[in-house]
C-alpha atoms as a PDB file:
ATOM      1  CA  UNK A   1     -12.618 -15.795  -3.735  1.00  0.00           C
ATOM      2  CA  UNK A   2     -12.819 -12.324  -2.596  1.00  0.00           C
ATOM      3  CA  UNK A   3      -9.525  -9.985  -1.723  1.00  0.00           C
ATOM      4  CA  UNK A   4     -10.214 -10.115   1.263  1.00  0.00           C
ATOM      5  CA  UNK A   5     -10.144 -13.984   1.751  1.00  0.00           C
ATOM      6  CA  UNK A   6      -7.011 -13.792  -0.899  1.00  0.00           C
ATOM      7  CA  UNK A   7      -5.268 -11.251   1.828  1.00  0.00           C
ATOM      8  CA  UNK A   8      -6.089 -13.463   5.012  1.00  0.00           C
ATOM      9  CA  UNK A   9      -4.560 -16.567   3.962  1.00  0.00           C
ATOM     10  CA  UNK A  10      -1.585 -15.094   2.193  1.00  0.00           C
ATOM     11  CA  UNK A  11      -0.815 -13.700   5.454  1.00  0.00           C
ATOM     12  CA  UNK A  12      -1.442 -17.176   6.872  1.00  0.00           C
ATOM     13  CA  UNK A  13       0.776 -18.490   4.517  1.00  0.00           C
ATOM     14  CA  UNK A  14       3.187 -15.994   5.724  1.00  0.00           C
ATOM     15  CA  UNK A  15       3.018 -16.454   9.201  1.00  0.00           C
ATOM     16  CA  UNK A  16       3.269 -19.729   9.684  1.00  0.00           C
ATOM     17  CA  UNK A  17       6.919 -19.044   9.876  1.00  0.00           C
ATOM     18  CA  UNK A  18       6.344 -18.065  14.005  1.00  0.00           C
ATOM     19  CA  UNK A  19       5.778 -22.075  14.512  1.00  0.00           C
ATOM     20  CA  UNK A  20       9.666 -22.752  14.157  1.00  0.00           C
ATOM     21  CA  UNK A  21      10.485 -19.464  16.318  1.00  0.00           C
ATOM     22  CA  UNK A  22       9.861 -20.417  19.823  1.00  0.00           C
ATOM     23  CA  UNK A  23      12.586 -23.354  19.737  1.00  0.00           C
ATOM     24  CA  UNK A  24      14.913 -20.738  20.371  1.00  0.00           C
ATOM     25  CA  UNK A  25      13.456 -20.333  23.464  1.00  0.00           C
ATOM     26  CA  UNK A  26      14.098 -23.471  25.030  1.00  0.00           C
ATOM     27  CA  UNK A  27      16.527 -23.267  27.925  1.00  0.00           C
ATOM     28  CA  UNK A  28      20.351 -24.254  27.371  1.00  0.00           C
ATOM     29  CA  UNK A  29      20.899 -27.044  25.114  1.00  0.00           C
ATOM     30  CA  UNK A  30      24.029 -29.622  24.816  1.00  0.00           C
ATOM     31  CA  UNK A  31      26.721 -28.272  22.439  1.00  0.00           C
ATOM     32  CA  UNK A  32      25.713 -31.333  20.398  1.00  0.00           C
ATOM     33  CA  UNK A  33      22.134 -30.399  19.989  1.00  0.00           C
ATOM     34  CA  UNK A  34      23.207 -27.058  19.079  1.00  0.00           C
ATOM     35  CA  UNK A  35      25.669 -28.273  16.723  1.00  0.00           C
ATOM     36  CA  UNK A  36      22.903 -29.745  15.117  1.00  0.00           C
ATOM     37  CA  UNK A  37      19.988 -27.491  14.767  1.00  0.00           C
ATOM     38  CA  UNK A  38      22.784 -24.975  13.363  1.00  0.00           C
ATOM     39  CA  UNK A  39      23.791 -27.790  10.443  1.00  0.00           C
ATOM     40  CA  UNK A  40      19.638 -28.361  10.317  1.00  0.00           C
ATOM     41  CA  UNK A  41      19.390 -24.726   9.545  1.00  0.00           C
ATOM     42  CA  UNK A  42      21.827 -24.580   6.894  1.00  0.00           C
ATOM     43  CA  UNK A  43      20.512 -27.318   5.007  1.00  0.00           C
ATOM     44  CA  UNK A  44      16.936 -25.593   4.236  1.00  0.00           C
ATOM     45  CA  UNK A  45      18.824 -22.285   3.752  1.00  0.00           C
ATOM     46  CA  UNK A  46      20.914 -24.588   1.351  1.00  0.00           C
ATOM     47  CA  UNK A  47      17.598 -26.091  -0.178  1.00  0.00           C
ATOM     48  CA  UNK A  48      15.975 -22.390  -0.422  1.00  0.00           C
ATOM     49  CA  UNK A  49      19.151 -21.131  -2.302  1.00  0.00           C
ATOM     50  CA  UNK A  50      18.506 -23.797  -4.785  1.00  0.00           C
ATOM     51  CA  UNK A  51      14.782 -23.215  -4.883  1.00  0.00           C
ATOM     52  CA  UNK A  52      15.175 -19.360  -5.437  1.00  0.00           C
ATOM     53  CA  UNK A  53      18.134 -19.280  -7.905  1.00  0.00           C
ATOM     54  CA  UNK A  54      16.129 -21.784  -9.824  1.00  0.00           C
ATOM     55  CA  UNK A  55      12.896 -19.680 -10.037  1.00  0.00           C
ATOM     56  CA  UNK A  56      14.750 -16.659 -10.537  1.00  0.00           C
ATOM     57  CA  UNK A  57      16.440 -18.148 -13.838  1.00  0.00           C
ATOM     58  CA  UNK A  58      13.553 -19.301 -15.449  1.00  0.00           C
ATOM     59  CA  UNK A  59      12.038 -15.684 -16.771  1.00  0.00           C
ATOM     60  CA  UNK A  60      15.758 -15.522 -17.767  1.00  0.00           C
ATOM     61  CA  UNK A  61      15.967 -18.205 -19.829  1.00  0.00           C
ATOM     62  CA  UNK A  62      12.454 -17.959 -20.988  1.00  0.00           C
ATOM     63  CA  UNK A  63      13.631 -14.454 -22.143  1.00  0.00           C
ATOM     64  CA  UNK A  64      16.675 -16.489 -23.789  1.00  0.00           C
ATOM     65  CA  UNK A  65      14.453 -18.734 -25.777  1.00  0.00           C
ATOM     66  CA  UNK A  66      12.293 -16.349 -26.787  1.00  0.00           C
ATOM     67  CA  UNK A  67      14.958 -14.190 -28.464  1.00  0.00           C
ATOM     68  CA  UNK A  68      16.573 -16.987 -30.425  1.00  0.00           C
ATOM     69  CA  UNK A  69      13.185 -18.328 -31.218  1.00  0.00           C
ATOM     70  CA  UNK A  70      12.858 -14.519 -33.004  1.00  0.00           C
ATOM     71  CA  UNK A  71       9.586 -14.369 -30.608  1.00  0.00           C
ATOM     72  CA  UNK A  72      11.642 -12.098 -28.110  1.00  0.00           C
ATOM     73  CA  UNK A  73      14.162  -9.488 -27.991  1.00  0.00           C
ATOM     74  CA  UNK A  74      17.564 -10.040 -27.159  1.00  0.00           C
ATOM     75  CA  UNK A  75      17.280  -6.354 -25.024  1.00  0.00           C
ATOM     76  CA  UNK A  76      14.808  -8.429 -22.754  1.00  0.00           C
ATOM     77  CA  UNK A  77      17.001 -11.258 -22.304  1.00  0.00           C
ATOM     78  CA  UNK A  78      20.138  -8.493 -21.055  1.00  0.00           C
ATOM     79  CA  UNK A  79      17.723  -6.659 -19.003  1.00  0.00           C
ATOM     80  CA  UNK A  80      16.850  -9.702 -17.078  1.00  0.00           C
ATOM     81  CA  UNK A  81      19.860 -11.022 -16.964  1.00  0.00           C
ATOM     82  CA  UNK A  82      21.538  -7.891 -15.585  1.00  0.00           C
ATOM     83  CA  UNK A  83      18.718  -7.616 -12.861  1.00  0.00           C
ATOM     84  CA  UNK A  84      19.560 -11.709 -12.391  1.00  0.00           C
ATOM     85  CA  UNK A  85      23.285 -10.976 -11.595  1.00  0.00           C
ATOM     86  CA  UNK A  86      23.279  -7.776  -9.655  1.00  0.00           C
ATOM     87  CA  UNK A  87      20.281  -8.731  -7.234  1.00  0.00           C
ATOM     88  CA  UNK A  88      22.588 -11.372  -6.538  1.00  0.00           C
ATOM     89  CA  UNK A  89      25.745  -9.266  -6.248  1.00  0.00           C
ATOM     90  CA  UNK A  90      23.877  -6.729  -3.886  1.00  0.00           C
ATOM     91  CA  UNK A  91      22.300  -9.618  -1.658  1.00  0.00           C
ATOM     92  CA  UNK A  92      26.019 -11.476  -1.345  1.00  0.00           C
ATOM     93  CA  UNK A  93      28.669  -8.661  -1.791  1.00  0.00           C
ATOM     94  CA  UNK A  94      26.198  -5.734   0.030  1.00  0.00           C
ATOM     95  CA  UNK A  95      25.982  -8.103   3.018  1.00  0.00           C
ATOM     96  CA  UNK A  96      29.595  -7.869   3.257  1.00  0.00           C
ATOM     97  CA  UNK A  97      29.873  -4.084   2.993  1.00  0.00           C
ATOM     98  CA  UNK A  98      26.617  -3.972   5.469  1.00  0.00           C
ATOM     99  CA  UNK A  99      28.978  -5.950   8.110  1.00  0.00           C
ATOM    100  CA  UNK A 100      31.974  -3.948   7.619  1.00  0.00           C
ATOM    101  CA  UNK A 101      30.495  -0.766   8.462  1.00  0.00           C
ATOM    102  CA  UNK A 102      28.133  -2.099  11.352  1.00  0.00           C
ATOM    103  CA  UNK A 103      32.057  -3.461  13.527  1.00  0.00           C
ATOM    104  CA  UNK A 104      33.405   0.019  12.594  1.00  0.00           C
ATOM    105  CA  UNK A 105      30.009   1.469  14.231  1.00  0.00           C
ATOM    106  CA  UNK A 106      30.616  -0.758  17.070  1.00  0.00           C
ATOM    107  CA  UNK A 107      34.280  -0.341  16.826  1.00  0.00           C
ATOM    108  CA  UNK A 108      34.380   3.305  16.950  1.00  0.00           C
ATOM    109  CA  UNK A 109      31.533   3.362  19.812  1.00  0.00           C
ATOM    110  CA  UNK A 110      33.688   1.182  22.258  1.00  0.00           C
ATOM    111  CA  UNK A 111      36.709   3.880  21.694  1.00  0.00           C
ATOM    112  CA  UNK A 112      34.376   6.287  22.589  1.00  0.00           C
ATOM    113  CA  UNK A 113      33.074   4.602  25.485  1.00  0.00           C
ATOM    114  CA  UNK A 114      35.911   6.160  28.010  1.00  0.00           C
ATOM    115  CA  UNK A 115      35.297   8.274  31.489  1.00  0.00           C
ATOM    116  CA  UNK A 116      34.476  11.781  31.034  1.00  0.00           C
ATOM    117  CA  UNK A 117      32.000  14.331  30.925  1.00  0.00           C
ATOM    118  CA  UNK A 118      29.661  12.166  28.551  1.00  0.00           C
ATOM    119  CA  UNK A 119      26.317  11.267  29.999  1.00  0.00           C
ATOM    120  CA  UNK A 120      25.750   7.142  29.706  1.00  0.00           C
ATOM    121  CA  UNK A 121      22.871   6.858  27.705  1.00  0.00           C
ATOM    122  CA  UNK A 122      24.807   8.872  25.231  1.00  0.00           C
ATOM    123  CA  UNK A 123      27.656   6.098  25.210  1.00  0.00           C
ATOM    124  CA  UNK A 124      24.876   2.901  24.880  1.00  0.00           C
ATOM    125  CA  UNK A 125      24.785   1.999  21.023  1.00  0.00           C
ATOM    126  CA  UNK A 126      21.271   2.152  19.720  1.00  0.00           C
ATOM    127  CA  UNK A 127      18.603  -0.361  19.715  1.00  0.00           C
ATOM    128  CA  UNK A 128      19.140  -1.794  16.281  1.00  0.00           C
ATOM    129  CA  UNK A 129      23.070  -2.078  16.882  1.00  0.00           C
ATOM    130  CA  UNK A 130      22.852  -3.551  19.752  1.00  0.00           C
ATOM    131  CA  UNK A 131      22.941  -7.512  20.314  1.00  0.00           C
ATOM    132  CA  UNK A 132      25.340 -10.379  19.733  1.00  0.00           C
ATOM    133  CA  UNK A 133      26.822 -11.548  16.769  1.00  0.00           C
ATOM    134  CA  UNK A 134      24.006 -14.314  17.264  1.00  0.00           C
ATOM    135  CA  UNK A 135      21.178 -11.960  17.227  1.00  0.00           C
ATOM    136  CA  UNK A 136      22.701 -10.113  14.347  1.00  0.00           C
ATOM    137  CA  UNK A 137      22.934 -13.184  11.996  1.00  0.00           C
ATOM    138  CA  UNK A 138      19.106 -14.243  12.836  1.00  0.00           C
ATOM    139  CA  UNK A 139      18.053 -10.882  11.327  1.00  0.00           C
ATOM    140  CA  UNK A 140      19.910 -11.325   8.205  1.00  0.00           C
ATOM    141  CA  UNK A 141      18.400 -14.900   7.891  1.00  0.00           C
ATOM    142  CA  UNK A 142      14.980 -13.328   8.500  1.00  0.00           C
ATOM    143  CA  UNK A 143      15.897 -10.243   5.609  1.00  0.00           C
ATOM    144  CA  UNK A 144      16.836 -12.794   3.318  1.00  0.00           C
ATOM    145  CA  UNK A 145      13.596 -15.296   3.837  1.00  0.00           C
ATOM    146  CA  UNK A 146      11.645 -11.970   3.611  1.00  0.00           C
ATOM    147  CA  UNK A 147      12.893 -11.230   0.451  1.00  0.00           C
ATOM    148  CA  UNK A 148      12.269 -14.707  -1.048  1.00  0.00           C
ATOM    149  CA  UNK A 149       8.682 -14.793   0.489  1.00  0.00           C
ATOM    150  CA  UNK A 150       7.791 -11.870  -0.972  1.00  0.00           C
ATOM    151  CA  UNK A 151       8.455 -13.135  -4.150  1.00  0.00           C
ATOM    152  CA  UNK A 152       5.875 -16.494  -3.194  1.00  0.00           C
ATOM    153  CA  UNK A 153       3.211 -13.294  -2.214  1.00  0.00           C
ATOM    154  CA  UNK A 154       3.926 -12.023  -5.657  1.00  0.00           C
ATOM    155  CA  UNK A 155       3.019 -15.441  -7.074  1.00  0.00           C
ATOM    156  CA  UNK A 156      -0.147 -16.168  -4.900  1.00  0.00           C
ATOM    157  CA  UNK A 157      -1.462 -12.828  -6.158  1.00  0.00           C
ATOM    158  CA  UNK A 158      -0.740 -13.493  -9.833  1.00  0.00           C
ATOM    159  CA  UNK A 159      -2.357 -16.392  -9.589  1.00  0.00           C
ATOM    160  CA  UNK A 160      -5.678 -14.801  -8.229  1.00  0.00           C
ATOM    161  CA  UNK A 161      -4.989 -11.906 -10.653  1.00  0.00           C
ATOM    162  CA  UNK A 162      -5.318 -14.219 -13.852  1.00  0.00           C
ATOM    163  CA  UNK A 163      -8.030 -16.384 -12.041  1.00  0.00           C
ATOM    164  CA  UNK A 164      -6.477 -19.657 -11.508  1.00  0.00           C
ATOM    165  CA  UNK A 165      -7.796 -19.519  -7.438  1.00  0.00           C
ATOM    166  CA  UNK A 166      -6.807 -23.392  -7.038  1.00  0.00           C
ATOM    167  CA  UNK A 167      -3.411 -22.531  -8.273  1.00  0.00           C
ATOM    168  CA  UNK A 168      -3.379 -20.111  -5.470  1.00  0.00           C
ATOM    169  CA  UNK A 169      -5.038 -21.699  -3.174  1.00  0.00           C
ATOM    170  CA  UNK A 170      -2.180 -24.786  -3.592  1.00  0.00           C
ATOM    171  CA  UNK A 171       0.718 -22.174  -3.453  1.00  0.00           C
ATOM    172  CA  UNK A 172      -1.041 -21.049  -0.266  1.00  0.00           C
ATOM    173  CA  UNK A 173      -0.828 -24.792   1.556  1.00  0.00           C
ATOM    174  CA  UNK A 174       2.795 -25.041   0.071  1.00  0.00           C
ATOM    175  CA  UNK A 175       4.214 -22.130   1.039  1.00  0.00           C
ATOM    176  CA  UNK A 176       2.549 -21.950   4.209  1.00  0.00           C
ATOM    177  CA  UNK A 177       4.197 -25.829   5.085  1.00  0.00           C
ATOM    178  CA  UNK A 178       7.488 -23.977   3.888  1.00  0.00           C
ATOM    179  CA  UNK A 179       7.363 -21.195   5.847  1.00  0.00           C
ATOM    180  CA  UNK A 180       7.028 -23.393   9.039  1.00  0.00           C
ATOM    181  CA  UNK A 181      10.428 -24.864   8.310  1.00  0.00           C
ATOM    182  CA  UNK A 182      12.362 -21.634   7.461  1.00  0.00           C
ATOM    183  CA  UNK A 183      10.970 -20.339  11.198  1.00  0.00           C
ATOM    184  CA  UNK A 184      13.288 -22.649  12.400  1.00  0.00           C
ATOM    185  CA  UNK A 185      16.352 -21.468  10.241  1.00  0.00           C
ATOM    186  CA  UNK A 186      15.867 -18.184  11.115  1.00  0.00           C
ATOM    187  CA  UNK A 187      16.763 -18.660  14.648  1.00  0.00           C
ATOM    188  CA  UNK A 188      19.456 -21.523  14.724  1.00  0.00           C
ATOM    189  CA  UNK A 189      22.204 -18.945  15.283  1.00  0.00           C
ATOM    190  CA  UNK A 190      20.198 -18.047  18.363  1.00  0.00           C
ATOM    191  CA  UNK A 191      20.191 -21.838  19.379  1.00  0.00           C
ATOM    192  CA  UNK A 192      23.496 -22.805  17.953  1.00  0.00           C
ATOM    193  CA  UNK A 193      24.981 -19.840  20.650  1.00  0.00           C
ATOM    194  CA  UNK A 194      22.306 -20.862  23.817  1.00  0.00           C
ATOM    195  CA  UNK A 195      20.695 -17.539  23.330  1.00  0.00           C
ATOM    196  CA  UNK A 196      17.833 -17.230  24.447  1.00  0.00           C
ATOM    197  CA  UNK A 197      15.563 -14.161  23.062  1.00  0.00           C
ATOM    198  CA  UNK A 198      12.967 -12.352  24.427  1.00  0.00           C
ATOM    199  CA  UNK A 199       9.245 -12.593  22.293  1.00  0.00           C
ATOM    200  CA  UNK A 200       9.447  -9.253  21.030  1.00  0.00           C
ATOM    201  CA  UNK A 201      12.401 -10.180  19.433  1.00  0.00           C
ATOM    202  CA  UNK A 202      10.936 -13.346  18.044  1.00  0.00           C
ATOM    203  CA  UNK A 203       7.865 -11.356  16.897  1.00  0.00           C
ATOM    204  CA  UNK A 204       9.978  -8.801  14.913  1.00  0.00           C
ATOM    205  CA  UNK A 205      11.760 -11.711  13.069  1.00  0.00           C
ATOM    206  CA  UNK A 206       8.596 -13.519  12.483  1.00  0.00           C
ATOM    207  CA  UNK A 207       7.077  -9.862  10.498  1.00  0.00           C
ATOM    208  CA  UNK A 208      10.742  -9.640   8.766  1.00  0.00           C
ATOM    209  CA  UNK A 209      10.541 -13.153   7.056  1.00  0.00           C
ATOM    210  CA  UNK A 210       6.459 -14.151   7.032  1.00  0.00           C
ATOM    211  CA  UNK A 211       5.498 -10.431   6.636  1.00  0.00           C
ATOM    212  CA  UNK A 212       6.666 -10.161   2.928  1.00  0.00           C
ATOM    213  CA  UNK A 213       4.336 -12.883   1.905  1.00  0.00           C
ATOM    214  CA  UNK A 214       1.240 -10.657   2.758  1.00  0.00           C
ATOM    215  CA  UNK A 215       2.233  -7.506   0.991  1.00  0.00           C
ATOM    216  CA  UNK A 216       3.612  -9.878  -2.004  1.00  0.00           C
ATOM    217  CA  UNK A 217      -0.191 -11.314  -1.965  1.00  0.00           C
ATOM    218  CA  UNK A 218      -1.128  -7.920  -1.882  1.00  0.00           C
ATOM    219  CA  UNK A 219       1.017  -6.735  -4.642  1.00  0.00           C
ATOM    220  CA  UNK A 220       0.669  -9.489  -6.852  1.00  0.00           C
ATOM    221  CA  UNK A 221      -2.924  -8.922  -7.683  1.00  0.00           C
ATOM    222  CA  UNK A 222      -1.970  -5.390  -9.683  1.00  0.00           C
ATOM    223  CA  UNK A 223       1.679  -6.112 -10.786  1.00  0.00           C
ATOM    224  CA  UNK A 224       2.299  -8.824 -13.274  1.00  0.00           C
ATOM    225  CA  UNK A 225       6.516  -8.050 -13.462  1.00  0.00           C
ATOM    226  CA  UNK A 226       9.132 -10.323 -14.837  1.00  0.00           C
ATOM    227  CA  UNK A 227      11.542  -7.980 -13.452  1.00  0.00           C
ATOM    228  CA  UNK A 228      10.426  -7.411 -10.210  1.00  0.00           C
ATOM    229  CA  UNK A 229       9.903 -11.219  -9.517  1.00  0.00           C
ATOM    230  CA  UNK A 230      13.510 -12.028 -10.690  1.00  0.00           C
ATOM    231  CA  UNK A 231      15.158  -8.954  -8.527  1.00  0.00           C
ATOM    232  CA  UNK A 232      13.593  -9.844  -5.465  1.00  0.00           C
ATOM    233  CA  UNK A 233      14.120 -13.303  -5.960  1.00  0.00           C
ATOM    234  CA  UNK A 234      17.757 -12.785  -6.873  1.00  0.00           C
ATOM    235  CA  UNK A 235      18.412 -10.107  -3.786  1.00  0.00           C
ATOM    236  CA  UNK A 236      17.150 -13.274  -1.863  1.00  0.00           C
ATOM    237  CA  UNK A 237      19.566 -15.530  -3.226  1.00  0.00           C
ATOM    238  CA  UNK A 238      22.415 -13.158  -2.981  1.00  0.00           C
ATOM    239  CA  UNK A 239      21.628 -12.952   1.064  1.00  0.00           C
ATOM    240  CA  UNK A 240      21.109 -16.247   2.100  1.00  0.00           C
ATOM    241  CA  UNK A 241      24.045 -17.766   0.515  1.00  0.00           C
ATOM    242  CA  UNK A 242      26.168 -15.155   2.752  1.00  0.00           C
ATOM    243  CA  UNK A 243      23.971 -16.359   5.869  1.00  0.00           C
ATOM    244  CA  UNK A 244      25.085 -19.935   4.456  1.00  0.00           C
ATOM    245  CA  UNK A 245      28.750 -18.999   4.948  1.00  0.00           C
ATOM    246  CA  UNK A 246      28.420 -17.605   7.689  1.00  0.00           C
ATOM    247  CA  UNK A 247      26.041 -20.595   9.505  1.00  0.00           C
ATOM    248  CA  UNK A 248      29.053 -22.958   7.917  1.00  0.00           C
ATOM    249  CA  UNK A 249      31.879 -21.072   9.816  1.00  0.00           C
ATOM    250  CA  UNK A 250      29.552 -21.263  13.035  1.00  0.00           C
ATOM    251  CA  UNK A 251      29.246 -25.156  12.731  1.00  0.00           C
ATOM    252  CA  UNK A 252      33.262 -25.186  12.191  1.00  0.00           C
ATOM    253  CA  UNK A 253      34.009 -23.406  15.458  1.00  0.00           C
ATOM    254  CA  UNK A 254      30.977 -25.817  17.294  1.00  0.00           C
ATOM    255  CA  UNK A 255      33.236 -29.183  16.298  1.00  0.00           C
ATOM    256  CA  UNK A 256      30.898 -32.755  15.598  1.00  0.00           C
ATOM    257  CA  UNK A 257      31.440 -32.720  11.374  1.00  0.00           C
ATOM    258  CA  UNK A 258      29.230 -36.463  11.515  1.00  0.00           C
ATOM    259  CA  UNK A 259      26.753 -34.229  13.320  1.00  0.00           C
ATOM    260  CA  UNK A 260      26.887 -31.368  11.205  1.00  0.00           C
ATOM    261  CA  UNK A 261      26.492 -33.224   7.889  1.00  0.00           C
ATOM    262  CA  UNK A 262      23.586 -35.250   9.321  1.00  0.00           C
ATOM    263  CA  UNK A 263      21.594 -32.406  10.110  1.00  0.00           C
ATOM    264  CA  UNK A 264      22.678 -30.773   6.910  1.00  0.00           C
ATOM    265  CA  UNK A 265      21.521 -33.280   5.268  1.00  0.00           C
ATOM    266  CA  UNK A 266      18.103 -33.550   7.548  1.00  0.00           C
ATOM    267  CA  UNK A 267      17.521 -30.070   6.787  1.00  0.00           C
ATOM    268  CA  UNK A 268      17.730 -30.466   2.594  1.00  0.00           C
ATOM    269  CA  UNK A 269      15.040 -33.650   3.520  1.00  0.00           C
ATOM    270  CA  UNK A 270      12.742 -30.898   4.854  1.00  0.00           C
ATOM    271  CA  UNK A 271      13.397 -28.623   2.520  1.00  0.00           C
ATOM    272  CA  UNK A 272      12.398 -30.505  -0.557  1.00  0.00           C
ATOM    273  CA  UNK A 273       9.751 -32.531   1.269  1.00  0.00           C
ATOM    274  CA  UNK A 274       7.831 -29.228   1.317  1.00  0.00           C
ATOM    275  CA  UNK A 275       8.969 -28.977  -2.255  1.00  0.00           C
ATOM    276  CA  UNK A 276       7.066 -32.286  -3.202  1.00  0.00           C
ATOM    277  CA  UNK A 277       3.866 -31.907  -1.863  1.00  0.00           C
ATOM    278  CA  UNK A 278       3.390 -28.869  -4.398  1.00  0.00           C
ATOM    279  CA  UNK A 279       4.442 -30.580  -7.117  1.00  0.00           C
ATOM    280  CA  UNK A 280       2.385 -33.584  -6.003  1.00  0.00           C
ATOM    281  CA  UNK A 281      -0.731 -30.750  -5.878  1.00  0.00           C
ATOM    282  CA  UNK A 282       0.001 -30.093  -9.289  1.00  0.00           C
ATOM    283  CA  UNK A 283       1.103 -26.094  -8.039  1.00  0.00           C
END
């Protein structure tokens, strides 16, 4: 397989994440719908979280087994581990710090935003502080999926790198059935709220979380890295366990907990569905 062919379907494998973003623009919705594709949402971000802390940890552990084997060093073992633990601090804790200082940008423009001699446009907040608390939320989901499919690009292009192509080719058709799910996760705050985005909006989450994937691919063919892998893949974790919480205190203020834990449950279903037909191709 050339590069080229490598390239094109990584970035197919990527993109299929734009099949779950139109739902969001479907017209208003029942509060119990909503209710719904919110919990759906937060199960596959609940499956991913699983699925990415679990990669992440086995270089870790490998590293762990290798040192008390006396194969390894114990300084690889703290190295990964330390990259393991603060990836995850700076994706969960960051988040939090991120948010703080984004309400005391919006806080501090609304004070502002009295009569006087100021001209309008120099009172609007700019483009990427502008939006709901909906729209807001959708772009951390997206950020965090990024992350984690970079990390799947990173593996496609491995796999090509060392010359397993039906490895690859298997991670492609996986990931790419993955990706089509987490689409949909990426906008439930969006449908949860009866927002209803425009397409350019749709299109810049769909190159946030499906656009990683491609430059992973791309990457992965030069970079074998431990490191790398398990940063990226613990950043990822780190994020979308604070989009978790925050998905979980949207479903608490929408009511319907049988709902809720239905579609919670739906969305794990999906989430490791995807999972089996990997392992079922032997990727």
């Amino acid at each position: 397989m050339s590069e080229g062919h490598l390239l094109v379907l990584g970035a197919v494998a990527g993109f299929t994440i734009f099949l779950g973003l139109p739902i969001a623009r479907v017209g208003s919705l029942p509060a119990e719908v909503r209710a719904f594709l919110n919990a759906l949402a937060i199960g596959i971000l609940v499956f991913l979280l699983f699925d990415v802390l679990s990669h992440a940890n086995e270089p870790v552990e490998a590293a762990l087994e290798a040192a008390t084997d006396g194969g390894g060093s114990w300084a690889r073992f703290a190295e990964l581990g330390f990259v393991f633990a603060a990836g995850v601090a700076i994706g969960l804790v960051g988040l939090v710090y991120y948010d703080r200082w984004m309400s005391e940008q919006r806080a501090s423009r609304e004070r502002r935003a009295g009569p006087g001699a100021a001209h309008v446009s120099e009172l609007a907040p700019p483009r990427w502080l502008a939006g709901s608390e909906a729209r807001h939320l959708a772009l951390l989901i997206a950020l965090g999926i990024g992350l984690h499919n970079f990390s799947e690009g990173l593996a496609i292009g491995q796999s090509a790198a060392a010359g397993d192509i039906a490895l690859a080719m298997m991670l492609i058709i996986g990931f790419g059935l993955h990706n089509a799910t987490e689409g949909f996760g990426i906008v439930a705050p969006l449908a949860a709220e009866g927002e209803r985005p425009s397409w350019g909006f749709l299109v810049v989450l769909g190159l946030i979380g499906g656009g990683p994937t491609f430059v992973g691919t791309l990457l992965g063919q030069w970079v074998v890295n431990d490191t790398l892998f398990v940063g990226f893949l613990a950043l990822a974790a780190g994020s979308i366990l604070y989009v978790v919480i925050q998905l979980l205190r949207v479903a608490a203020r929408q009511g319907f907990p049988e709902l809720v834990m239905w579609g919670i449950f739906a969305g794990l279903v999906a989430g490791f569905a995807t999972d089996y037909i990997l392992v079922a191709a032997g990727a």
